[in-house]
N, C-alpha and C. Protein backbone atom coordinates (compact mmCIF):
# COMPACT_ATOMS: atom_id res chain seq x y z
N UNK A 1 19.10 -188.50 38.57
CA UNK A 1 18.76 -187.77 37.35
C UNK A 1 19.71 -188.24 36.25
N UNK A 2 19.19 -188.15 34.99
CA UNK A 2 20.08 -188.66 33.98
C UNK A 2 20.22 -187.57 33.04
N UNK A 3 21.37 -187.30 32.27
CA UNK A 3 21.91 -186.72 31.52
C UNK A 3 22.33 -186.95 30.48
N UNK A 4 22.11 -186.13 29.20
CA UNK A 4 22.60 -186.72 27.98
C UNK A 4 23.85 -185.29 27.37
N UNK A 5 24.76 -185.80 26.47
CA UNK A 5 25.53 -184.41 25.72
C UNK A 5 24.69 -183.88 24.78
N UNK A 6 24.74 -182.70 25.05
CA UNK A 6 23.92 -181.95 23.89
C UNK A 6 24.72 -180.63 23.30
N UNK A 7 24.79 -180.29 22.11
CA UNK A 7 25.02 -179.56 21.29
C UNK A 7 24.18 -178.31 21.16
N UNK A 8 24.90 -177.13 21.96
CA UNK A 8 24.02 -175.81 21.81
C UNK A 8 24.21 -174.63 21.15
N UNK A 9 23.32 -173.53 20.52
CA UNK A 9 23.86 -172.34 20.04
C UNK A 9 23.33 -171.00 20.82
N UNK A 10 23.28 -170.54 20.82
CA UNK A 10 23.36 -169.19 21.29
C UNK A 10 23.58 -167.68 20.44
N UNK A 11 22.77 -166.78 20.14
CA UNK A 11 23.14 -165.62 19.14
C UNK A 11 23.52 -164.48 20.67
N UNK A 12 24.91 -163.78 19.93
CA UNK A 12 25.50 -162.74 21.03
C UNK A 12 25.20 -161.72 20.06
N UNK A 13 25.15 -160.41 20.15
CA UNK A 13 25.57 -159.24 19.79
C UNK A 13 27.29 -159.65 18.77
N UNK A 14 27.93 -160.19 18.91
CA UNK A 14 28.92 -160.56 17.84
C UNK A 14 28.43 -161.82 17.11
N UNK A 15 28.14 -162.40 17.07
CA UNK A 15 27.35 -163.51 16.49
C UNK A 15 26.64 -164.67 17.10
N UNK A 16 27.04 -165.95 16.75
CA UNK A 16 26.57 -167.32 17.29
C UNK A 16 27.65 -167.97 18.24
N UNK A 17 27.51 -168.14 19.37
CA UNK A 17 28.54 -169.21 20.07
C UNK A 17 27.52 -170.18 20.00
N UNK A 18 28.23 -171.06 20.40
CA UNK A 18 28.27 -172.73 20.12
C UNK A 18 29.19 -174.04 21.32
N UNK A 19 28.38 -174.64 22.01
CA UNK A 19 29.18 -175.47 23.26
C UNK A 19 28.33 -176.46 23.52
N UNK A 20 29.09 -177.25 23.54
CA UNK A 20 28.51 -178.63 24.21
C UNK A 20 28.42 -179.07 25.45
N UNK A 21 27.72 -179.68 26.28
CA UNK A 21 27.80 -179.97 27.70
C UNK A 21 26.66 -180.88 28.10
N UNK A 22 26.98 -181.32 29.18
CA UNK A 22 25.74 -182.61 29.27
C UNK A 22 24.66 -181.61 30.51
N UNK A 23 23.54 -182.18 30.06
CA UNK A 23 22.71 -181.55 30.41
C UNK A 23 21.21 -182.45 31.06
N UNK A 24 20.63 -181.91 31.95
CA UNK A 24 19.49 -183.01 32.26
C UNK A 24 18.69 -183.55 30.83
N UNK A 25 18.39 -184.94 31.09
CA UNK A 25 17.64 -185.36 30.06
C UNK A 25 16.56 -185.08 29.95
N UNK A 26 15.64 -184.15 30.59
CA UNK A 26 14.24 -184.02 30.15
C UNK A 26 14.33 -182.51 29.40
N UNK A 27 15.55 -181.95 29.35
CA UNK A 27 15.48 -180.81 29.06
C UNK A 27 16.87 -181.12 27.73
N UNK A 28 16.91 -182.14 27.30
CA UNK A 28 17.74 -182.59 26.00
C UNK A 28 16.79 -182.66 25.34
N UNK A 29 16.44 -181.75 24.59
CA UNK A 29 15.18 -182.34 23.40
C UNK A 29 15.97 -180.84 22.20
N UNK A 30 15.89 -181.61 20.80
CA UNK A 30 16.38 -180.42 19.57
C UNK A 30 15.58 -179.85 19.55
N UNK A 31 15.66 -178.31 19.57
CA UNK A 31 15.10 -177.60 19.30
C UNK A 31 14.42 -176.40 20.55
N UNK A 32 14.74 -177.30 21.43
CA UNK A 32 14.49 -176.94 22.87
C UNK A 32 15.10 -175.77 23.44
N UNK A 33 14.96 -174.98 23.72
CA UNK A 33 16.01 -173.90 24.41
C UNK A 33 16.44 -173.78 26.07
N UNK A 34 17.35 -173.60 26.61
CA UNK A 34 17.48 -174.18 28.06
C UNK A 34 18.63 -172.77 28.70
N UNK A 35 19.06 -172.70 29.80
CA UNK A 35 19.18 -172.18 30.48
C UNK A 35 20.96 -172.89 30.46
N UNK A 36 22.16 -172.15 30.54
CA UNK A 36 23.30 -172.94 31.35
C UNK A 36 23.93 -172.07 32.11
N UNK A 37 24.43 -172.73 32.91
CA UNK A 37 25.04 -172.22 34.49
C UNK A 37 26.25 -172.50 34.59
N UNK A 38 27.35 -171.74 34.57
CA UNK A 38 28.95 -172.31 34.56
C UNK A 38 29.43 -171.26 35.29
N UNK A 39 30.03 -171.65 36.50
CA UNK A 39 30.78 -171.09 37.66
C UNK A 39 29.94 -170.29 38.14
N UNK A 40 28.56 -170.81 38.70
CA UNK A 40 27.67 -169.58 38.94
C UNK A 40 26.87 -168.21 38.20
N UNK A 41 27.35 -168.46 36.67
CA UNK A 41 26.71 -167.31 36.43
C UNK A 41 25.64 -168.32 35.09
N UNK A 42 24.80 -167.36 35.04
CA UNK A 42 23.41 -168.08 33.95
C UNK A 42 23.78 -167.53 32.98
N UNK A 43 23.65 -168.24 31.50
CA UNK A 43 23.72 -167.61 29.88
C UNK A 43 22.05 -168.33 29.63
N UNK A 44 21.32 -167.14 29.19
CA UNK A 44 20.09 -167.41 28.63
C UNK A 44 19.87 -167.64 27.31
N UNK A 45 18.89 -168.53 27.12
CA UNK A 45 18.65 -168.45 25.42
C UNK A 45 19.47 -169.47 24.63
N UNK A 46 20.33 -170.82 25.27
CA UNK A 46 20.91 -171.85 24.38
C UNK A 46 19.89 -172.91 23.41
N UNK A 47 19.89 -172.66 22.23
CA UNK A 47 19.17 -173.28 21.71
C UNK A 47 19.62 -175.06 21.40
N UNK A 48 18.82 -176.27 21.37
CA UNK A 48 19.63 -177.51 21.60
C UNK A 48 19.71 -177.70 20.17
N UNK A 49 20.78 -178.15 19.55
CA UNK A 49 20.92 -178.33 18.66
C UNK A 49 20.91 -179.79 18.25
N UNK A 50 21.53 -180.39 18.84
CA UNK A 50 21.66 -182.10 18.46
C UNK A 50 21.97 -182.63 19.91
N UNK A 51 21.25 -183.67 19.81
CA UNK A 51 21.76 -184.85 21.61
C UNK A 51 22.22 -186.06 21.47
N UNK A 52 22.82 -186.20 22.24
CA UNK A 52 23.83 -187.81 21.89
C UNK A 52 22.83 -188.77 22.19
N UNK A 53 23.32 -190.00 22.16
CA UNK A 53 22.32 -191.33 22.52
C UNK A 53 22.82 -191.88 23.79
N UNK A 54 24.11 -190.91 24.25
CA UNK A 54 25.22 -191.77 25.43
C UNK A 54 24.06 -191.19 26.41
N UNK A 55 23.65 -191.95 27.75
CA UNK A 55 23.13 -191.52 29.10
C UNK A 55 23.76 -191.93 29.91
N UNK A 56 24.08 -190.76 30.85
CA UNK A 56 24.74 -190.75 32.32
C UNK A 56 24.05 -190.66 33.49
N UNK A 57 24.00 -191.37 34.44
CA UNK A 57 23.18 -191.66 35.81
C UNK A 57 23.55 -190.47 36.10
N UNK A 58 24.41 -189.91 36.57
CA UNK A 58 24.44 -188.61 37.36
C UNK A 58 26.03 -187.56 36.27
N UNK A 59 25.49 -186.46 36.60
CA UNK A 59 26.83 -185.18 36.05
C UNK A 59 27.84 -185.32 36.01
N UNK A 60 28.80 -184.93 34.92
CA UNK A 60 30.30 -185.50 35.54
C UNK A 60 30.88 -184.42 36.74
N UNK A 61 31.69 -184.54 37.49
CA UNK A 61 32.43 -183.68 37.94
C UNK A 61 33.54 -183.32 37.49
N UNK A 62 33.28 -181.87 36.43
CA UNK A 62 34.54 -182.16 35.55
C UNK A 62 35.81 -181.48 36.47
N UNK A 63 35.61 -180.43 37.38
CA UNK A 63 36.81 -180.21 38.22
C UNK A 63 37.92 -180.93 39.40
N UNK A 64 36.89 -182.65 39.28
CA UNK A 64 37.54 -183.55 39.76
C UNK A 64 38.39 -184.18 38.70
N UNK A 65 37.71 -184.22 37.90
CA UNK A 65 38.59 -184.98 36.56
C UNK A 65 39.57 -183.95 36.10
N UNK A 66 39.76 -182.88 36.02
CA UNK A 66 41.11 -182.04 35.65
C UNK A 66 42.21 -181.95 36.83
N UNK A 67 41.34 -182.28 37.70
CA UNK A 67 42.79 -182.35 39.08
C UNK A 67 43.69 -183.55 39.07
N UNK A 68 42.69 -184.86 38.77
CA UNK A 68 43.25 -186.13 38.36
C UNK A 68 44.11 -186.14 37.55
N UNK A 69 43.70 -185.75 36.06
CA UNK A 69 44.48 -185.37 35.02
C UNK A 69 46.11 -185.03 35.28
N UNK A 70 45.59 -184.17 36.00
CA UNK A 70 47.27 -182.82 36.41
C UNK A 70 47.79 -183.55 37.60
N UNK A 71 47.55 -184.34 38.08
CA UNK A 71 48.29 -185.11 38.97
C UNK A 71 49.03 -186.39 38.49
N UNK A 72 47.79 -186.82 36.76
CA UNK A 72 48.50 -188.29 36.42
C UNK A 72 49.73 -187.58 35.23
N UNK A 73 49.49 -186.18 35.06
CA UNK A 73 50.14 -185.70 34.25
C UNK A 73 51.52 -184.99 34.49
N UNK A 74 51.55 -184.60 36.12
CA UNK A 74 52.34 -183.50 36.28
C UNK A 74 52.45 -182.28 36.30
N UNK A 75 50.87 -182.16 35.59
CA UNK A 75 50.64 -180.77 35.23
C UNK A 75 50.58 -179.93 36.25
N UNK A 76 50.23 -180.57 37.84
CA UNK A 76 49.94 -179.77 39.17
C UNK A 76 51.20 -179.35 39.93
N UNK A 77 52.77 -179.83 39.21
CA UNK A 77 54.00 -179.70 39.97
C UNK A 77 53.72 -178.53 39.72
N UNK A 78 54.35 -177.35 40.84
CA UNK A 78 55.19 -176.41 40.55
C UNK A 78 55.56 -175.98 39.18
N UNK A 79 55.61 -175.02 38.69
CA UNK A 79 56.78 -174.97 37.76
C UNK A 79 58.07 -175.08 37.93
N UNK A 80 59.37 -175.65 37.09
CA UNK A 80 60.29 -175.93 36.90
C UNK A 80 60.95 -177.15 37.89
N UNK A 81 59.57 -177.76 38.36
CA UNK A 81 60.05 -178.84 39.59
C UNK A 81 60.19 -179.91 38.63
N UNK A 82 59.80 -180.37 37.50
CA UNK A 82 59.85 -181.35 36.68
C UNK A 82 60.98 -181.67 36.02
């Protein structure tokens, strides 16, 4: 499956949120409204606002890439082990 970044809004009871995230490409279209899922729970009603031109063969895994990060960073020591 391929994926593109897309730019979404959303109206809350306090106003408009707004987040980006890559998303299947058949369901990247402006204007489109879609469904997102983060840590298991669903937010209904993201409207697409703008989509990149970048395509990705498959999702990133972004909780692999923040572990990497904090390991090339240090960020995963202990505190005060640094």
């Amino acid at each position: 499956m391929r994926y593109r970044q897309a730019r979404m809004r959303r109206q809350t009871a306090a106003g408009a949120v707004e987040t980006t995230s890559w998303i299947p490409e058949v369901f990247a279209v402006v204007g489109g409204v879609v469904d997102l899922c983060d840590d298991d729970v669903w937010t209904r009603g993201w409207e697409v606002l703008g989509v990149s031109s970048e395509v990705l063969e498959e999702a990133p895994d972004w909780r692999k890439a923040i572990r990497g990060h904090r390991k090339q960073t240090g960020d995963a020591l202990p505190r005060g082990s640094s």
